[in-house]
Protein backbone atom coordinates (compact mmCIF):
# COMPACT_ATOMS: atom_id res chain seq x y z
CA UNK A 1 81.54 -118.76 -142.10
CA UNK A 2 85.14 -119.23 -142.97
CA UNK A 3 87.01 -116.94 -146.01
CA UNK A 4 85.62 -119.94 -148.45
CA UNK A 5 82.55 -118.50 -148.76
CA UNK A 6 81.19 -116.32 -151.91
CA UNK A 7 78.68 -113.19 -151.49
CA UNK A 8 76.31 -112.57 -153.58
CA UNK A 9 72.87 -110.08 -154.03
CA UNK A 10 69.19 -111.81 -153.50
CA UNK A 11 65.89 -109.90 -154.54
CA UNK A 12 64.75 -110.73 -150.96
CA UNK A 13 66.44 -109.43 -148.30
CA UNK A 14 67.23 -110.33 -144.97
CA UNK A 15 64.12 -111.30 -142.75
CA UNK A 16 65.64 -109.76 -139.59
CA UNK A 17 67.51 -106.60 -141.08
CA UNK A 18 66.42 -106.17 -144.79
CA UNK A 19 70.04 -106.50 -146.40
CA UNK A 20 69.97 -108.27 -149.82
CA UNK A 21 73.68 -108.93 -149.38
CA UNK A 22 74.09 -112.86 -148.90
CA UNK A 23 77.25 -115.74 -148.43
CA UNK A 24 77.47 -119.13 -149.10
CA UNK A 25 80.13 -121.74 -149.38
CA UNK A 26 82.08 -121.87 -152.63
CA UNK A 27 81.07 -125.31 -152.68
CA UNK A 28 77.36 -124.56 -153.03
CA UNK A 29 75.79 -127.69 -152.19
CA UNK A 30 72.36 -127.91 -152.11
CA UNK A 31 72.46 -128.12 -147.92
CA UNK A 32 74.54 -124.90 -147.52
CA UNK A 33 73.20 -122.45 -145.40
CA UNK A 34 73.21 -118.63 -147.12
CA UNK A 35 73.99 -115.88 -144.53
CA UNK A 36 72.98 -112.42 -144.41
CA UNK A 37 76.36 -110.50 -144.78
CA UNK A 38 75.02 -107.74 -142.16
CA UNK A 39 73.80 -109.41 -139.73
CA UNK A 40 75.15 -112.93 -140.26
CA UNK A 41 71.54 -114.66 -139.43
CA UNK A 42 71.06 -118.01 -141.84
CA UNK A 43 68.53 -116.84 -144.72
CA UNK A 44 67.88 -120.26 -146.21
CA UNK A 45 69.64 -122.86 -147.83
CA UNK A 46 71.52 -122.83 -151.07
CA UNK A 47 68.77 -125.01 -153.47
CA UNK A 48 66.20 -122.49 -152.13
CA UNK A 49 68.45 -119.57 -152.76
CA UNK A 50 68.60 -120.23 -156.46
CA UNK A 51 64.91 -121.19 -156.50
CA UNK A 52 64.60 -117.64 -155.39
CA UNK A 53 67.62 -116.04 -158.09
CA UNK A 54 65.75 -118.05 -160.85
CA UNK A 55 61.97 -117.35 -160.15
CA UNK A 56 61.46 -113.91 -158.42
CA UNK A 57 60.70 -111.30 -160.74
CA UNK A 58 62.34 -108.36 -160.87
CA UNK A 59 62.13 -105.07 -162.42
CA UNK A 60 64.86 -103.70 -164.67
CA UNK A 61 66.48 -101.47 -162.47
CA UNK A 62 66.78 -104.33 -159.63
CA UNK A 63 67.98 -106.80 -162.56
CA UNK A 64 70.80 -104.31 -163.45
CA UNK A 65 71.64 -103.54 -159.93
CA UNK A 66 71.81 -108.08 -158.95
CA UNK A 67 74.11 -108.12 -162.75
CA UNK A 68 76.40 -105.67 -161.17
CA UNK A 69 76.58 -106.81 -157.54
CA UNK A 70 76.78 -110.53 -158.38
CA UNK A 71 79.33 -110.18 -161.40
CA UNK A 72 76.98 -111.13 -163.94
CA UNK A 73 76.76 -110.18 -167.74
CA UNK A 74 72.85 -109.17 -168.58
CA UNK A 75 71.81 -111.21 -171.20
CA UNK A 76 69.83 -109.92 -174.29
CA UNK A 77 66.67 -112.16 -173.34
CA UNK A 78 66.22 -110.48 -169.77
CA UNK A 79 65.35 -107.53 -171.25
């Protein structure tokens, strides 16, 4: 993937090496493949990426850790 691409942190990690680390295109279509940072094996696409972002639940301690890593502020309702 070329330098446009954006990582970010997904609750589920990689199937082949376990790293939660993903990139996509900065265009995010739907169709965009997301890419294990590590071990640069396509995940899934970018529509079932944020299927995943919006419906997995997390704990607190995983919540805080995705805010961080993907440069999001908490908001008051997530917790």
């Amino acid at each position: 993937m070329s330098d446009f691409s954006e990582e970010f942190r997904m609750p589920k990690g990689c199937p082949n090496c376990g790293n939660h680390m993903m990139k996509v295109s900065q265009a995010k279509s739907p169709d965009d493949q997301v890419y294990c940072t590590s071990c640069n094996t396509e995940v899934c696409a970018w529509e079932e990426a944020e299927r995943i972002l919006a419906e997995t639940p997390r704990s607190e301690s995983e919540q805080l850790i995705e805010d961080v890593m993907n440069n999001k502020k908490p908001s008051e309702e997530d917790y």
